[in-house]
N, C-alpha and C. Protein backbone atom coordinates (compact mmCIF):
# COMPACT_ATOMS: atom_id res chain seq x y z
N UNK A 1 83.74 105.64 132.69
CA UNK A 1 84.81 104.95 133.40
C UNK A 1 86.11 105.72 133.16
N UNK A 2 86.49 105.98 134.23
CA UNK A 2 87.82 106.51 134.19
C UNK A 2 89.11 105.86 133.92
N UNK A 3 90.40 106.07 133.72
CA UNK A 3 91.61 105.57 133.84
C UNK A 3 91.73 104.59 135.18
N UNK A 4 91.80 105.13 136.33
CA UNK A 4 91.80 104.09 137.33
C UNK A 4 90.53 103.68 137.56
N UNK A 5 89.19 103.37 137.27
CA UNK A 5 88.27 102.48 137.29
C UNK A 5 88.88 101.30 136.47
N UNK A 6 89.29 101.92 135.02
CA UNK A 6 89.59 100.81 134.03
C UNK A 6 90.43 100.12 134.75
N UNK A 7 91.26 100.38 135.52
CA UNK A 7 92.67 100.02 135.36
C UNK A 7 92.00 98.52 136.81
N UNK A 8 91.45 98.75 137.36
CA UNK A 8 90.74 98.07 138.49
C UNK A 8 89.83 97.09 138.45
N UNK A 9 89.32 97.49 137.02
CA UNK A 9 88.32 96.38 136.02
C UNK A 9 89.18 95.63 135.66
N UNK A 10 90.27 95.98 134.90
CA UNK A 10 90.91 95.22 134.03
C UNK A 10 91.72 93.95 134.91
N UNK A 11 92.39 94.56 136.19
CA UNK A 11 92.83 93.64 137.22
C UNK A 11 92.15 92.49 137.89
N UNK A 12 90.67 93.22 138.30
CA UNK A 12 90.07 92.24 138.45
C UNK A 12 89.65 90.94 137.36
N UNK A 13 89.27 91.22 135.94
CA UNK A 13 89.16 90.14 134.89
C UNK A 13 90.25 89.54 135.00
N UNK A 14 91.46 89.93 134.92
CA UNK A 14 92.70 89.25 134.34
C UNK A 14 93.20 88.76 135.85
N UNK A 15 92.91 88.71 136.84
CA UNK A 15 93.32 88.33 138.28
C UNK A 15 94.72 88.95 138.45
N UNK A 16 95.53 89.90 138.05
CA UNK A 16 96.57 90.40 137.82
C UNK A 16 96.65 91.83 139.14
N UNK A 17 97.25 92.05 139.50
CA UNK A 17 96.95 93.14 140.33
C UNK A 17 97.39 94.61 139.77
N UNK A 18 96.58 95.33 140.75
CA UNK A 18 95.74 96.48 140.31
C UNK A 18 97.62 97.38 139.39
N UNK A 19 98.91 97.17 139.58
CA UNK A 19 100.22 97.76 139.44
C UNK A 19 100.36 96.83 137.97
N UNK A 20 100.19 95.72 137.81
CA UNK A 20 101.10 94.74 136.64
C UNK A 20 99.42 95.59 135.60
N UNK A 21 98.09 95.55 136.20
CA UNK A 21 96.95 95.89 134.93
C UNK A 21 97.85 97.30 134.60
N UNK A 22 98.15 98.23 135.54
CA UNK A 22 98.74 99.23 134.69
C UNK A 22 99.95 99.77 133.99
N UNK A 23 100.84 98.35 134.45
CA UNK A 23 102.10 98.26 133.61
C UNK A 23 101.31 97.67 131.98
N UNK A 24 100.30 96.91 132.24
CA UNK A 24 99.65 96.23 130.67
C UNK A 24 99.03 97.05 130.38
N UNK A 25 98.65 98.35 130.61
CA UNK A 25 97.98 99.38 130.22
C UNK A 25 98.60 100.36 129.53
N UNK A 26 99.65 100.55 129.99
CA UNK A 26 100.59 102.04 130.03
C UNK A 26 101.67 101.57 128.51
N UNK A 27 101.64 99.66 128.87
CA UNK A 27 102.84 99.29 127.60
C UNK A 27 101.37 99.19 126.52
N UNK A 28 100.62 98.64 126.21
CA UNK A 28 99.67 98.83 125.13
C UNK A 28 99.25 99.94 124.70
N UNK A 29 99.00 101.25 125.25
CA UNK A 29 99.06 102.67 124.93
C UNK A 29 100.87 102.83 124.07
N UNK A 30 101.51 102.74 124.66
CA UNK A 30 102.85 103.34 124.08
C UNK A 30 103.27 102.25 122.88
N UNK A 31 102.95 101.22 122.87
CA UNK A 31 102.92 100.52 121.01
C UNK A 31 101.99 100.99 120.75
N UNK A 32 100.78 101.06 120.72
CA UNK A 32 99.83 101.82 119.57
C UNK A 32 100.43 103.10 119.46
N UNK A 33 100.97 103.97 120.22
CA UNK A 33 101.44 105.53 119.91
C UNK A 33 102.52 105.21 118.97
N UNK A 34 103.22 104.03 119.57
CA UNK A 34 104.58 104.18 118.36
C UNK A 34 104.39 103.87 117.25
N UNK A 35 103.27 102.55 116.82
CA UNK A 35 103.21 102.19 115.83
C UNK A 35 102.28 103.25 114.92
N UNK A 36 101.81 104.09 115.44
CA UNK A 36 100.47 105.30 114.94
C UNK A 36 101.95 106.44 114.63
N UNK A 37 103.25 106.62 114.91
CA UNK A 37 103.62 107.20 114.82
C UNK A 37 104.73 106.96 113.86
N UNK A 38 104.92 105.53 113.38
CA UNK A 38 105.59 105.33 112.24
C UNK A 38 104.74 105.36 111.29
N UNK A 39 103.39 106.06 110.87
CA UNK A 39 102.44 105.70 110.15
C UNK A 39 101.92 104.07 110.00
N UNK A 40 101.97 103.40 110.87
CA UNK A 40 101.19 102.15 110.92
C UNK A 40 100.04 101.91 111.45
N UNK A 41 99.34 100.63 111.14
CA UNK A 41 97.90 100.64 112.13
C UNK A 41 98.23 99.41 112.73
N UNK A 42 97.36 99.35 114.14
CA UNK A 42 97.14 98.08 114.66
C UNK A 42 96.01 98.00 114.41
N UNK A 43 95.70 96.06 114.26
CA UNK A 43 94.20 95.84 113.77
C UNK A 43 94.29 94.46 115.00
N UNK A 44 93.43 94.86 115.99
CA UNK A 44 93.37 93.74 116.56
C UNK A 44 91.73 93.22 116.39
N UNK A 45 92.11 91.70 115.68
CA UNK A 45 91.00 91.16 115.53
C UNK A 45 89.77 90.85 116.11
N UNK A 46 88.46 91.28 116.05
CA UNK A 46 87.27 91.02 116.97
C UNK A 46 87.04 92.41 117.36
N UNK A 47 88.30 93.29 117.86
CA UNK A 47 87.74 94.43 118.85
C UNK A 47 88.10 95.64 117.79
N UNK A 48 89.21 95.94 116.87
CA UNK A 48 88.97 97.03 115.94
C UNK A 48 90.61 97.21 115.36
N UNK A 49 90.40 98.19 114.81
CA UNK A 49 91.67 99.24 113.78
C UNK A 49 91.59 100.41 114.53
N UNK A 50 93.10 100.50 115.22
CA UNK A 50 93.95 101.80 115.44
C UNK A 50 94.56 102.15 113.81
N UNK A 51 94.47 103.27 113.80
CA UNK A 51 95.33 104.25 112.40
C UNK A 51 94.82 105.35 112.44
N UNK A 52 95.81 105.91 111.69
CA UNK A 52 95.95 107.55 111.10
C UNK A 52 95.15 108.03 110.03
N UNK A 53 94.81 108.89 110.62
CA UNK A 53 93.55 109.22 109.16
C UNK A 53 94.58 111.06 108.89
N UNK A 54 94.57 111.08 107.67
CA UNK A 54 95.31 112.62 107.26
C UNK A 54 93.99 113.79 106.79
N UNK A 55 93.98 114.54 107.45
CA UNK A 55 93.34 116.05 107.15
C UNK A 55 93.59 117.02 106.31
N UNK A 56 93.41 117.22 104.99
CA UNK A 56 93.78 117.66 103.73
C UNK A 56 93.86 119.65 104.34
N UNK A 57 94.75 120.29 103.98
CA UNK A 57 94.61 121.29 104.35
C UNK A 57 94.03 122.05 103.60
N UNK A 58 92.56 123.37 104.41
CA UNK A 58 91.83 123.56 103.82
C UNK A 58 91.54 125.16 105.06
N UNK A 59 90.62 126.43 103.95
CA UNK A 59 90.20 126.99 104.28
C UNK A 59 88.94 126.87 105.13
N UNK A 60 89.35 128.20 106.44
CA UNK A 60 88.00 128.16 107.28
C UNK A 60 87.89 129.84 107.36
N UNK A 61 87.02 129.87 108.09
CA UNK A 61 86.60 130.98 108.80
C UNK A 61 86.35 131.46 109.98
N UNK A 62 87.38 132.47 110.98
CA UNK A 62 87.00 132.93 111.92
C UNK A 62 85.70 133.56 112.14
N UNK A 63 85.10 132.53 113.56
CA UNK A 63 83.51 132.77 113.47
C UNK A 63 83.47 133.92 114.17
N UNK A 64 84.21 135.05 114.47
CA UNK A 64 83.94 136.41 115.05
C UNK A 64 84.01 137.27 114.32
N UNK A 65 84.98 137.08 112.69
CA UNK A 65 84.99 138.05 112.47
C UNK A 65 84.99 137.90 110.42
N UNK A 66 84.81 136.67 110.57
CA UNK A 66 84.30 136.20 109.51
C UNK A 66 85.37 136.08 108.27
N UNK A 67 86.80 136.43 108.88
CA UNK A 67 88.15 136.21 108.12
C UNK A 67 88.38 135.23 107.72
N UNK A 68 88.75 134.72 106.51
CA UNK A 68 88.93 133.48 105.83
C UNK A 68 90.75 133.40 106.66
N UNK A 69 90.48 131.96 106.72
CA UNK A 69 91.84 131.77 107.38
C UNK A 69 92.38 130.59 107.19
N UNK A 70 93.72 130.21 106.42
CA UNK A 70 94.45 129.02 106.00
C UNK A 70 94.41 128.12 107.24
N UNK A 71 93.58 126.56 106.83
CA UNK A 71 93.86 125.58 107.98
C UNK A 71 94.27 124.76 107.68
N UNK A 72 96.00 124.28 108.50
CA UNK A 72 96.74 123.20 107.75
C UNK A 72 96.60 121.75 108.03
N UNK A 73 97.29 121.30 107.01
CA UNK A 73 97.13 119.29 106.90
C UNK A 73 97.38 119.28 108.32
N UNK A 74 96.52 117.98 109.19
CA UNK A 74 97.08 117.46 109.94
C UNK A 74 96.70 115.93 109.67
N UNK A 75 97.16 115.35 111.28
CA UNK A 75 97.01 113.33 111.00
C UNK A 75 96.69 113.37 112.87
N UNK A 76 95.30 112.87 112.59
CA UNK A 76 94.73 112.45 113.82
C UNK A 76 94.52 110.63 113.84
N UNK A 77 94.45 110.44 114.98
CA UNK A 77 94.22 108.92 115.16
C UNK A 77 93.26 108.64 115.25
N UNK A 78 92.78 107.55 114.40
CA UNK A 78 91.21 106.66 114.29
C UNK A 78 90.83 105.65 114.85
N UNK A 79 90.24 105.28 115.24
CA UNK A 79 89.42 103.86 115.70
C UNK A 79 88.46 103.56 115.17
N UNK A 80 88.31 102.23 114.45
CA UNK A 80 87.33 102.06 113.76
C UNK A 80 86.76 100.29 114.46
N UNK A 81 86.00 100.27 114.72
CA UNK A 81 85.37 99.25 115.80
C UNK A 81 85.20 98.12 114.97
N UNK A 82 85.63 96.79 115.53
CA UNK A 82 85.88 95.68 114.62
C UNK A 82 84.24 94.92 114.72
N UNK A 83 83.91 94.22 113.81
CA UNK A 83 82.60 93.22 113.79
C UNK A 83 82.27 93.18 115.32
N UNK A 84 82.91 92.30 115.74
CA UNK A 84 82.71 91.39 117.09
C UNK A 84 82.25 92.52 118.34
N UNK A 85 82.90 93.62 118.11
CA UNK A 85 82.45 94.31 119.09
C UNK A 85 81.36 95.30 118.88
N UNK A 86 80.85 95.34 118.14
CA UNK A 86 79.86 96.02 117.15
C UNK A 86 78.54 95.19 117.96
N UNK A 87 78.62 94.01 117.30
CA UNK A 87 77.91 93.15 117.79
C UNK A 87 77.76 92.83 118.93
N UNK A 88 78.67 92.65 120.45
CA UNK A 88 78.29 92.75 121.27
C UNK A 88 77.89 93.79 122.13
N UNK A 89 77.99 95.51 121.59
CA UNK A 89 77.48 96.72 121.75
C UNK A 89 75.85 96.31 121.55
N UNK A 90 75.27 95.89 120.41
CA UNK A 90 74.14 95.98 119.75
C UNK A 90 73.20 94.94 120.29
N UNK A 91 73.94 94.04 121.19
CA UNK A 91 73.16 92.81 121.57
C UNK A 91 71.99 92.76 122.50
């Protein structure tokens, strides 16, 4: 499912039309970015945990030429899937 499939799903559940699902789309993306960007998590109950997970900086190796090469800290964003939706995946 794409961005505008979702966005067409989501209108139809919520009876909202296809412009206000992607004003509720576009503002729920940009609080999770902000709050992921003050180092916070959102935990919305039933469906999961948005947060930052940190990447310890660490040696790799260029696979062409087999040079060890410094790879630095970074902070990627996590999702970690709450009970409820676990469970209705598995059902």
């Amino acid at each position: 499912m794409n961005k505008a499939e979702f966005i067409a799903e989501l209108a139809n559940n919520s009876g909202l039309s296809k412009k206000d699902a992607e004003a509720v789309l576009k503002a729920f993306v940009k609080t999770v970015e902000d709050e992921l960007r003050k180092g916070g998590k959102v935990q919305i109950v039933g469906f999961g945990t948005f947060e930052v997970s940190e990447r310890a900086a660490r040696d790799g190796r260029n696979p062409r030429t087999g040079e060890v090469m410094k790879i630095e800290a970074t902070k990627a964003p996590k999702f970690k899937a709450g009970k409820s939706l676990k469970d209705a995946i598995n059902a």
